[in-house]
C-alpha atoms as a PDB file:
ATOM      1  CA  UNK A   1      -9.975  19.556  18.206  1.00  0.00           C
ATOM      2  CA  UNK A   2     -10.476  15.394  19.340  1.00  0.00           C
ATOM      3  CA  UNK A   3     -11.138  12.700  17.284  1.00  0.00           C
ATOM      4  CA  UNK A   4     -14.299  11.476  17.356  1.00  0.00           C
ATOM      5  CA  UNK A   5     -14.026   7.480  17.518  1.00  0.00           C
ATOM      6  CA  UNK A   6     -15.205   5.518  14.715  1.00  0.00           C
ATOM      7  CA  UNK A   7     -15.610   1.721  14.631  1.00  0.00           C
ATOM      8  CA  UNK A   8     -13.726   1.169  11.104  1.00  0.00           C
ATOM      9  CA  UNK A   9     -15.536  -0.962   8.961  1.00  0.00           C
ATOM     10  CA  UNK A  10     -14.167  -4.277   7.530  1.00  0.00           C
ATOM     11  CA  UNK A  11     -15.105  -2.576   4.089  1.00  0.00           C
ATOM     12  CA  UNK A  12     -13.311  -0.201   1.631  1.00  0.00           C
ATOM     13  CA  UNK A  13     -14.000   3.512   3.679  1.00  0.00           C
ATOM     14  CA  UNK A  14     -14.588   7.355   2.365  1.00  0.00           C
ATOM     15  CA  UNK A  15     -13.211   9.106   5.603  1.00  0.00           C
ATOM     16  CA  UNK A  16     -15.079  11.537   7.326  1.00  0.00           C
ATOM     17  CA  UNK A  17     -12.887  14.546   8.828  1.00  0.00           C
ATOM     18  CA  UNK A  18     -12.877  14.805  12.206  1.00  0.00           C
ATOM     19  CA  UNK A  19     -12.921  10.850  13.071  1.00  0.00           C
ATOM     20  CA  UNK A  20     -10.656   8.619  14.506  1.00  0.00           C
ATOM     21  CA  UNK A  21     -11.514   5.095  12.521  1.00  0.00           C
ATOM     22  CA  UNK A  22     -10.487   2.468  14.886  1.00  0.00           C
ATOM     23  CA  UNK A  23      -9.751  -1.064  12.772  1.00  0.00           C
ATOM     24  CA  UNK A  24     -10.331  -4.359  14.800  1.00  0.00           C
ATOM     25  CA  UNK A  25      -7.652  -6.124  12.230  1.00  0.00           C
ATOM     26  CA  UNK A  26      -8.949  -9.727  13.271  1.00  0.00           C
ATOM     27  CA  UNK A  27     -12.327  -8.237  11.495  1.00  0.00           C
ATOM     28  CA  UNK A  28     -10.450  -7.613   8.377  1.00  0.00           C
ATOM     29  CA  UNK A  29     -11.785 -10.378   5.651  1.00  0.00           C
ATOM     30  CA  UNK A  30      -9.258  -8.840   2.988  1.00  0.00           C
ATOM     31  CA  UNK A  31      -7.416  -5.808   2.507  1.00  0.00           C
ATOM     32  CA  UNK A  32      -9.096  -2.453   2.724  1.00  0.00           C
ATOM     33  CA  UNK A  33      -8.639   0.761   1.102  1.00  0.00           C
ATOM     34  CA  UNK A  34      -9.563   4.138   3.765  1.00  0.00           C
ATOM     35  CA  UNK A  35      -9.690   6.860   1.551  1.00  0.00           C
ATOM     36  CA  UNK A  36      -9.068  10.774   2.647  1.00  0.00           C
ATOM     37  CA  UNK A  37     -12.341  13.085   1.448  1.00  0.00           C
ATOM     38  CA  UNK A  38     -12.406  14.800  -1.946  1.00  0.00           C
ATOM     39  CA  UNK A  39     -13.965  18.093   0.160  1.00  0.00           C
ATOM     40  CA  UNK A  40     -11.788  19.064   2.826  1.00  0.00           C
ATOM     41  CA  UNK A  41     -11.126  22.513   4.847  1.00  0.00           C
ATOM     42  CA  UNK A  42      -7.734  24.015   5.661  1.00  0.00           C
ATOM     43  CA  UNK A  43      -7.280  22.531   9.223  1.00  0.00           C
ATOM     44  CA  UNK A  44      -9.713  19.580   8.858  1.00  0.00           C
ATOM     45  CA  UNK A  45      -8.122  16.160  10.006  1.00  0.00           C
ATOM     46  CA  UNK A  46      -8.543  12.326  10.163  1.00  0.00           C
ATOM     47  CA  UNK A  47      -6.913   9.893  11.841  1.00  0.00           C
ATOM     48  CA  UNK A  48      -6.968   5.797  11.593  1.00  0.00           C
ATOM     49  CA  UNK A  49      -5.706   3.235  14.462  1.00  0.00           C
ATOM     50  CA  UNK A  50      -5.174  -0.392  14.599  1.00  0.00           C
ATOM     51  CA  UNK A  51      -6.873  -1.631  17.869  1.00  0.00           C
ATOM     52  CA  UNK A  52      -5.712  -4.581  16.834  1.00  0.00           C
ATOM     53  CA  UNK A  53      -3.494  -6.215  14.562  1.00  0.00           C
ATOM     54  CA  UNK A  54      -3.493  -8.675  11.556  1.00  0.00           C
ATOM     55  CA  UNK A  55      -1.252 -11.184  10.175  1.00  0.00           C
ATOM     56  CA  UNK A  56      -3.191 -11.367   6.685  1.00  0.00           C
ATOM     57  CA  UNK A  57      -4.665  -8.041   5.850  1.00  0.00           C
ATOM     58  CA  UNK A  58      -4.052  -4.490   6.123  1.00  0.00           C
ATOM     59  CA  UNK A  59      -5.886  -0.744   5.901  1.00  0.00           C
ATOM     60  CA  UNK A  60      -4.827   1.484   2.882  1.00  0.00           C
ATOM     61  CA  UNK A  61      -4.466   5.159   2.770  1.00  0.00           C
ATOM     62  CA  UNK A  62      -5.055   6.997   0.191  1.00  0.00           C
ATOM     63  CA  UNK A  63      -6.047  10.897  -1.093  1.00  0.00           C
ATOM     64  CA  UNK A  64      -9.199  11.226  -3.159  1.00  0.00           C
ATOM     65  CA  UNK A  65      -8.654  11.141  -6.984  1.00  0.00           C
ATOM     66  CA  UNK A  66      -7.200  14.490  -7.960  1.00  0.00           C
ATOM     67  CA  UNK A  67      -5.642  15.037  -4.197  1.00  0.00           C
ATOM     68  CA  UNK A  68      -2.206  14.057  -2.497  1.00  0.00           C
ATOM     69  CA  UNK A  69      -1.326  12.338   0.498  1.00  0.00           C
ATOM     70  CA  UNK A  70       2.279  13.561   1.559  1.00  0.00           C
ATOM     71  CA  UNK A  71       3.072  13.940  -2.027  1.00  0.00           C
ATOM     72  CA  UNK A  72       0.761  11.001  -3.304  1.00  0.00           C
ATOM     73  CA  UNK A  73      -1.368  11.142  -5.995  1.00  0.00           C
ATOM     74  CA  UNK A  74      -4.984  10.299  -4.899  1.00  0.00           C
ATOM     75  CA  UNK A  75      -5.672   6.480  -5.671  1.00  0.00           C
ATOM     76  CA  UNK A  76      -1.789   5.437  -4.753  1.00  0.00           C
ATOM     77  CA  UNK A  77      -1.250   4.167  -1.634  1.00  0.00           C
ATOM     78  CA  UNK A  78       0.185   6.401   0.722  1.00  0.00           C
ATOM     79  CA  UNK A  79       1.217   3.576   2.636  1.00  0.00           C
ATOM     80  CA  UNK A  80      -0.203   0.712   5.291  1.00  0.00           C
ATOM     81  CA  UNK A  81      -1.410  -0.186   8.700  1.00  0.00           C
ATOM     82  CA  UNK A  82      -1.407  -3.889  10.658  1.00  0.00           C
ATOM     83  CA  UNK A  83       0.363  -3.801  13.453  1.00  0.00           C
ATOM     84  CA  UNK A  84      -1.267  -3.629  16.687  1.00  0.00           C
ATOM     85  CA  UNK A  85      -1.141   0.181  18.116  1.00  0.00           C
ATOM     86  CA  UNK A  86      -0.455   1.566  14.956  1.00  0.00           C
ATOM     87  CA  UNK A  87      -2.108   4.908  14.546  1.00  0.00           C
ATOM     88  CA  UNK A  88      -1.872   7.977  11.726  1.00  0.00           C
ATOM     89  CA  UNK A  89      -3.699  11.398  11.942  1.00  0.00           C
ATOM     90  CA  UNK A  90      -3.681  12.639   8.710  1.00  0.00           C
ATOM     91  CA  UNK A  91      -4.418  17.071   8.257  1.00  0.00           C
ATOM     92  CA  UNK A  92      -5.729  19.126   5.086  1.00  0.00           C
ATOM     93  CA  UNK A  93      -3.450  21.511   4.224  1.00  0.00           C
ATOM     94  CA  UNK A  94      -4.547  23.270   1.269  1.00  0.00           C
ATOM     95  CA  UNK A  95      -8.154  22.962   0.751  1.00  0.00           C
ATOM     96  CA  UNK A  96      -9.972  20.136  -1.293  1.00  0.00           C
ATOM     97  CA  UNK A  97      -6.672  18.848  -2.669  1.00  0.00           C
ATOM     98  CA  UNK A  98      -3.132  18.443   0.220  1.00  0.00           C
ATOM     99  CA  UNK A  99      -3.323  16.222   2.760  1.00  0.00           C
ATOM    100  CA  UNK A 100      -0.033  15.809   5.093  1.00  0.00           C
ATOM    101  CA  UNK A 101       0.430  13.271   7.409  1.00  0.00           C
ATOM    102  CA  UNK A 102       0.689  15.487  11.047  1.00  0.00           C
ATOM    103  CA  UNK A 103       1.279  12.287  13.008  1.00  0.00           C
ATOM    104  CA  UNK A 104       3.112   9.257  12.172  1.00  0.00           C
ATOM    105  CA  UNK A 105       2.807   6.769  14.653  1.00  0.00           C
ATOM    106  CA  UNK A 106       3.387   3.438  12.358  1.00  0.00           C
ATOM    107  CA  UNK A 107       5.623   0.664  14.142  1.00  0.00           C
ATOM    108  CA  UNK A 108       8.749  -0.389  13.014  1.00  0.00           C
ATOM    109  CA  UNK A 109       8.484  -4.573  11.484  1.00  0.00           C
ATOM    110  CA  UNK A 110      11.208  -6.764  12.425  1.00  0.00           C
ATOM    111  CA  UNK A 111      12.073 -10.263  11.972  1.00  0.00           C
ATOM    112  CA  UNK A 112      15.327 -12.294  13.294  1.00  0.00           C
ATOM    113  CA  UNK A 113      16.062 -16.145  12.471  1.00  0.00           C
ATOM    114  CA  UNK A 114      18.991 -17.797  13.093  1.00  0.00           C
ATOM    115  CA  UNK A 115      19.983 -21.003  11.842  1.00  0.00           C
ATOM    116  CA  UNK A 116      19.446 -23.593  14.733  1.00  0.00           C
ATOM    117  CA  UNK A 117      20.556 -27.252  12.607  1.00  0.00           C
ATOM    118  CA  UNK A 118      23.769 -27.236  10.335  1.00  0.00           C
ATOM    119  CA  UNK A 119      23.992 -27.140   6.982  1.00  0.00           C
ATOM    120  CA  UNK A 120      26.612 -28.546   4.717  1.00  0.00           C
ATOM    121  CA  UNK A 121      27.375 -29.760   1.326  1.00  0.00           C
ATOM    122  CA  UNK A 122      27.484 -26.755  -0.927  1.00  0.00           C
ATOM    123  CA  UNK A 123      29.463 -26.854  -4.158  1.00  0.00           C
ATOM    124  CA  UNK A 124      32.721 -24.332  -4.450  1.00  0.00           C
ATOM    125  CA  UNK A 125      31.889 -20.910  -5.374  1.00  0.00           C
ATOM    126  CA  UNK A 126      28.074 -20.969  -5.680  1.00  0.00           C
ATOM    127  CA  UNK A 127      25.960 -19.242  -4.289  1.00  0.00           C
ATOM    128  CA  UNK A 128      23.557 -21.397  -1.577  1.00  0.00           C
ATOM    129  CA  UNK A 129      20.924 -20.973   0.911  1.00  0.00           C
ATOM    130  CA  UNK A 130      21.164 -23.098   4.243  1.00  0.00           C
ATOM    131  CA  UNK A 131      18.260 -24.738   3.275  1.00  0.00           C
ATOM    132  CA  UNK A 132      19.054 -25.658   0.015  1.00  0.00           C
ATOM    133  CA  UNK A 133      22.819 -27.139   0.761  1.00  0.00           C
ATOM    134  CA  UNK A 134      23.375 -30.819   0.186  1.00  0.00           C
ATOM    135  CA  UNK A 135      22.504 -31.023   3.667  1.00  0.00           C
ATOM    136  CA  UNK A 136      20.022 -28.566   4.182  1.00  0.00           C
ATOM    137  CA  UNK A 137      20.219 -26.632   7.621  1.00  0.00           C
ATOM    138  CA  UNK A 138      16.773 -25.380  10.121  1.00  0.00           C
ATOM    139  CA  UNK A 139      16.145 -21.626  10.717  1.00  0.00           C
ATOM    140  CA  UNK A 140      14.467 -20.805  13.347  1.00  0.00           C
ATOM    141  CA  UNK A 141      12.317 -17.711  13.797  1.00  0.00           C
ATOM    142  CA  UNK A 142      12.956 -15.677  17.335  1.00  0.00           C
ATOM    143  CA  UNK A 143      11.777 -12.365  16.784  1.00  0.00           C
ATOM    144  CA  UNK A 144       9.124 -11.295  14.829  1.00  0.00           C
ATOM    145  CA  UNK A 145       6.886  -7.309  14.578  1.00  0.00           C
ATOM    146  CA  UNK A 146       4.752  -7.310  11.298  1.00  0.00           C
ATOM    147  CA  UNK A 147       6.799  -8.912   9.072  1.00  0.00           C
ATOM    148  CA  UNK A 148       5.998 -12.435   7.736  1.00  0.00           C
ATOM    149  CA  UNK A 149       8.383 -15.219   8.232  1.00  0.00           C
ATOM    150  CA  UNK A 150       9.186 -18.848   6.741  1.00  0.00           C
ATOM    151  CA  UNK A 151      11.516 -20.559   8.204  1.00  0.00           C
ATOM    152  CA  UNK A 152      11.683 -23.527   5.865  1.00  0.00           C
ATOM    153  CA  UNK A 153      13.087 -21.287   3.503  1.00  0.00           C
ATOM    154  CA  UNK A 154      14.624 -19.095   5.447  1.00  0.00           C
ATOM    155  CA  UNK A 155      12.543 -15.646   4.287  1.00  0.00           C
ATOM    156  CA  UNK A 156      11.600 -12.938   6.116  1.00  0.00           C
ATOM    157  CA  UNK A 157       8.622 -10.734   3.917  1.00  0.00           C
ATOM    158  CA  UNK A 158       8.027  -7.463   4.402  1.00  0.00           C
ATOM    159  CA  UNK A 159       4.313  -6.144   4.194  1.00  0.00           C
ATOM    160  CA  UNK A 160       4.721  -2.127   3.250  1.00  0.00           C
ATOM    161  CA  UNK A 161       6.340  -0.576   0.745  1.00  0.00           C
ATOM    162  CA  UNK A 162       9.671   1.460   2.160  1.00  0.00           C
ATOM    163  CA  UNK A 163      13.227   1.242   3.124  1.00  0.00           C
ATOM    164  CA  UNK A 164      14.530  -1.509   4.967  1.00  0.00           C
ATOM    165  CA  UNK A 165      18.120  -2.336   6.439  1.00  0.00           C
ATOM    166  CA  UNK A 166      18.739  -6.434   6.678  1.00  0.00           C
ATOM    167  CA  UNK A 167      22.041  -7.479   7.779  1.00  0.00           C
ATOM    168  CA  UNK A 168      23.630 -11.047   7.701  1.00  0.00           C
ATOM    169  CA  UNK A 169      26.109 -13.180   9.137  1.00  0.00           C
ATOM    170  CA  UNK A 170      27.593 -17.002   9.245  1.00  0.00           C
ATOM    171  CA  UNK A 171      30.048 -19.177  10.688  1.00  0.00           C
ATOM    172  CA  UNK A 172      31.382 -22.109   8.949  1.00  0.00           C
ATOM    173  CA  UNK A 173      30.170 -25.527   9.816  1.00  0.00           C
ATOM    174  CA  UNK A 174      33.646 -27.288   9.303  1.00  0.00           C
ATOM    175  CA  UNK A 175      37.627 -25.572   9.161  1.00  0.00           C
ATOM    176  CA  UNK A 176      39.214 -25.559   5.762  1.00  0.00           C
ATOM    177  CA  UNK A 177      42.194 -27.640   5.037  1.00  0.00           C
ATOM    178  CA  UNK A 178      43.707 -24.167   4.028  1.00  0.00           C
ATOM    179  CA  UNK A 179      42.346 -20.586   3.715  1.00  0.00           C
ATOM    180  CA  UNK A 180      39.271 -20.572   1.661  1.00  0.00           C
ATOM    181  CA  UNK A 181      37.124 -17.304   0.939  1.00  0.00           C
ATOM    182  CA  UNK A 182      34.034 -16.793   2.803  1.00  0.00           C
ATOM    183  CA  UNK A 183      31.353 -14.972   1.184  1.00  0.00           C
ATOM    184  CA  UNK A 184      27.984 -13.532   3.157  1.00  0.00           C
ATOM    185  CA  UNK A 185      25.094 -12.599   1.047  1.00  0.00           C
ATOM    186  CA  UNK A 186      22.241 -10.676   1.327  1.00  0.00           C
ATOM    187  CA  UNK A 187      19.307 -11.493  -1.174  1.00  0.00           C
ATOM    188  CA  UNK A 188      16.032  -9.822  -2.282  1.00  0.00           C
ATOM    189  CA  UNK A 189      13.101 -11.667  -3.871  1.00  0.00           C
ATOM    190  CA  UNK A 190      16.210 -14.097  -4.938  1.00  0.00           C
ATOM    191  CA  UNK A 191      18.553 -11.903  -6.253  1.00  0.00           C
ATOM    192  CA  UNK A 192      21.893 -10.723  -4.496  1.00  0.00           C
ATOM    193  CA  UNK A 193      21.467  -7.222  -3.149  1.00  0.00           C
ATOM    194  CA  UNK A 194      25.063  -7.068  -1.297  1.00  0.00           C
ATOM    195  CA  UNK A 195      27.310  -9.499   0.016  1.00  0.00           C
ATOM    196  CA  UNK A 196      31.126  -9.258   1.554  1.00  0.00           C
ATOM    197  CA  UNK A 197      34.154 -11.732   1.526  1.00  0.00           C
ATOM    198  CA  UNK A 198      36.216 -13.169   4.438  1.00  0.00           C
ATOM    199  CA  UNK A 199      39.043 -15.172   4.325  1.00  0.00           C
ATOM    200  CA  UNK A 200      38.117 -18.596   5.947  1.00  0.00           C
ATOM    201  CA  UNK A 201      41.191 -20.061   8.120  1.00  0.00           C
ATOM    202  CA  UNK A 202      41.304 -22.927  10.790  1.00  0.00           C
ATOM    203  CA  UNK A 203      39.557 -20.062  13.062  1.00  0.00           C
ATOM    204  CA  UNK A 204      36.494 -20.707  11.408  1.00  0.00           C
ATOM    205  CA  UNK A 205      35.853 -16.480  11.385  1.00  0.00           C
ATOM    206  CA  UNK A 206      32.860 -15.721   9.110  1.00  0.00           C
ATOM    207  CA  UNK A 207      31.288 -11.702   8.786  1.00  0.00           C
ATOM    208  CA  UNK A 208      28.203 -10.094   9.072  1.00  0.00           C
ATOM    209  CA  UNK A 209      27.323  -7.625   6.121  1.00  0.00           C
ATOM    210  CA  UNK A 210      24.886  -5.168   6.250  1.00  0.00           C
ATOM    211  CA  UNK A 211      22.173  -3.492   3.140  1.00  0.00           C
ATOM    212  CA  UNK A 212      21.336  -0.126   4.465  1.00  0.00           C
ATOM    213  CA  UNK A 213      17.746   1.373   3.375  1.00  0.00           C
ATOM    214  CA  UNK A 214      17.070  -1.362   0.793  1.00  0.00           C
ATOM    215  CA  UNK A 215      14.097  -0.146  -1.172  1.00  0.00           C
ATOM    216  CA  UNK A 216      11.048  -3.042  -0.963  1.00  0.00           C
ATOM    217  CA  UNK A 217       7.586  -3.571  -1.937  1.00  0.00           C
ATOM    218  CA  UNK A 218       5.021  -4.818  -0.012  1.00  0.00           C
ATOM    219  CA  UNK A 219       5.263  -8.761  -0.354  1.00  0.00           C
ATOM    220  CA  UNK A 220       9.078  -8.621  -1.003  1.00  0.00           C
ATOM    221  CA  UNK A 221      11.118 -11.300   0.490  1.00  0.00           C
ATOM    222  CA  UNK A 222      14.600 -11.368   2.126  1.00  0.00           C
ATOM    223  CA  UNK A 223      17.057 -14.366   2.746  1.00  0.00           C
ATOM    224  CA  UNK A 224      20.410 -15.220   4.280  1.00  0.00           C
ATOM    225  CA  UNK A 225      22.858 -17.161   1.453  1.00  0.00           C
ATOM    226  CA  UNK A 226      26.330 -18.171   0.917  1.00  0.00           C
ATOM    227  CA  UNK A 227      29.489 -18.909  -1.013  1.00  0.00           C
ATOM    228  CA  UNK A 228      32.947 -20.575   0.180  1.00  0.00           C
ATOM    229  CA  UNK A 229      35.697 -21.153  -2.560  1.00  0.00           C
ATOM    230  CA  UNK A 230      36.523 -24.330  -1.347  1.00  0.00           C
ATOM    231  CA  UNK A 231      32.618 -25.708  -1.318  1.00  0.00           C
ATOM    232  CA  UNK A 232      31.097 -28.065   1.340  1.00  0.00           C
ATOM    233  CA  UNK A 233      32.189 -25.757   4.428  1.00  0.00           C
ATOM    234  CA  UNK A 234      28.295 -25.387   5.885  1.00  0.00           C
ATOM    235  CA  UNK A 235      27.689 -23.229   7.945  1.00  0.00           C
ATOM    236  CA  UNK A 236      27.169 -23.513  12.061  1.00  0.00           C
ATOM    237  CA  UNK A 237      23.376 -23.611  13.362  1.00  0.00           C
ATOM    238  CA  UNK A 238      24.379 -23.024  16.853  1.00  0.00           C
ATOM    239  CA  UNK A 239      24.637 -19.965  19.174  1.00  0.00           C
ATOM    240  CA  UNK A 240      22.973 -17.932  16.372  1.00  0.00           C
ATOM    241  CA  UNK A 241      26.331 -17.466  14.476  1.00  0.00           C
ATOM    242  CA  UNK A 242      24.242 -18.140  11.455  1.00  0.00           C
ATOM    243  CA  UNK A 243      21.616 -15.567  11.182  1.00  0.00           C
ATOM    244  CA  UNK A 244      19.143 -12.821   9.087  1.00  0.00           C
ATOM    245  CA  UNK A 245      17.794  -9.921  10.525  1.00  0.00           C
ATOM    246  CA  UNK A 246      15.266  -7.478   8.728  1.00  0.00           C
ATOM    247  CA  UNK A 247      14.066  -4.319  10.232  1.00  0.00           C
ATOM    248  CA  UNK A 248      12.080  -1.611   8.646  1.00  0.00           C
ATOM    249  CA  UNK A 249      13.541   2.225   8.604  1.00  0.00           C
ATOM    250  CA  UNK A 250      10.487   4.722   9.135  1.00  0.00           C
ATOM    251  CA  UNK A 251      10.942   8.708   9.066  1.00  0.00           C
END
């Protein structure tokens, strides 16, 4: 059976089955918890869509205490909505207690930044961020679905809990006297997560490494760093050979 629409409140929210709560996310005032019934017939369904998105706040959904949400206890977040055109229909499968999630139709967040000014200076064998060097470089943002950037220093934060692949790469700034080791590194909330070596010659050749379904939390931060052996290399803000990308990895 349809939906009925539902203007969703800017308010935590019991759901009543058979509605489709529509969230205005420029409404939203602070984040709000929509919560699945405690009664609930085999067959029964809810659904909630963003009509439009946020860049602060989000809509949480959750079972009732004592139910599950796609495995969920009741009172944990299932997971979150705030991107524009994001929609979930939700069904009861067991009576009063299972809820699965019958449609997913959450959007994918992605952020890109490349570094757009040099940077330069760092000492041998340590790991640095561009904008951090002794001559810090500029990141600029150029694509960006959901997720939160700051380019000052160079993060791109993720809003939902859930697997995320973020890949890397760099270019040197200046050409060794000899080969020197080039190092790539992926970081999480500050702290390495993967990173891959390249020897450094006069061809300047740097690598892109890749984390594959990273686990994150909501509010969890990735950056772009670096090491060279021989130190004060930089690395090239130009042509985006210098660069972070995070996407999210939904079912």
């Amino acid at each position: 059976a349809a939906l009925d629409h539902v203007a969703g409140a800017n308010a935590n929210t019991t759901m009543a089955v058979g509605s489709l709560y529509v969230v205005d996310g420029a409404t939203l005032t602070a984040d709000r918890t929509y919560t699945l019934p405690a009664v609930a017939a085999v067959g029964d369904r809810i659904g909630v869509m963003m009509s439009a998105g946020s860049a602060s706040y989000e809509v949480l959904l959750t079972a009732a205490s004592g139910d599950t949400l796609n495995g969920v206890a009741g009172g944990t977040e299932w997971s979150r909505l705030f991107i524009t055109g994001e929609v979930v229909i939700m069904r009861c499968v067991a009576a009063s207690a299972t809820w699965i999630v019958e449609y997913d139709g959450r959007i994918a967040q992605l952020g890109e930044m490349s570094l757009t000014a040099d940077c330069d200076g760092e000492a041998a064998n340590t790991t640095t961020l561009p904008t951090s060097a002794g001559t810090p470089g500029t990141w600029t943002v150029n694509a960006q679905i959901g997720i939160a950037a700051t380019a000052a220093t160079g993060r791109l934060t993720v809003r939902r809990g859930g697997k995320y692949s973020a890949t890397v790469g760099m270019r040197t700034k200046d050409a060794p006297g000899a080969s020197a080791l080039l190092t790539a590194v992926i970081q999480k909330n500050g702290a390495t997560v993967r990173s891959g070596t390249n020897t450094c010659t006069a061809s300047l050749t740097g690598g892109a490494m890749t984390e594959t379904a990273a686990s994150a939390s909501a509010d969890d931060y990735f950056q772009m760093a670096y090491s060279t052996s021989s130190g004060g290399l930089g690395c090239r803000g130009a042509a985006a050979l210098t660069f972070l990308i995070v996407s999210e990895v939904l079912p």
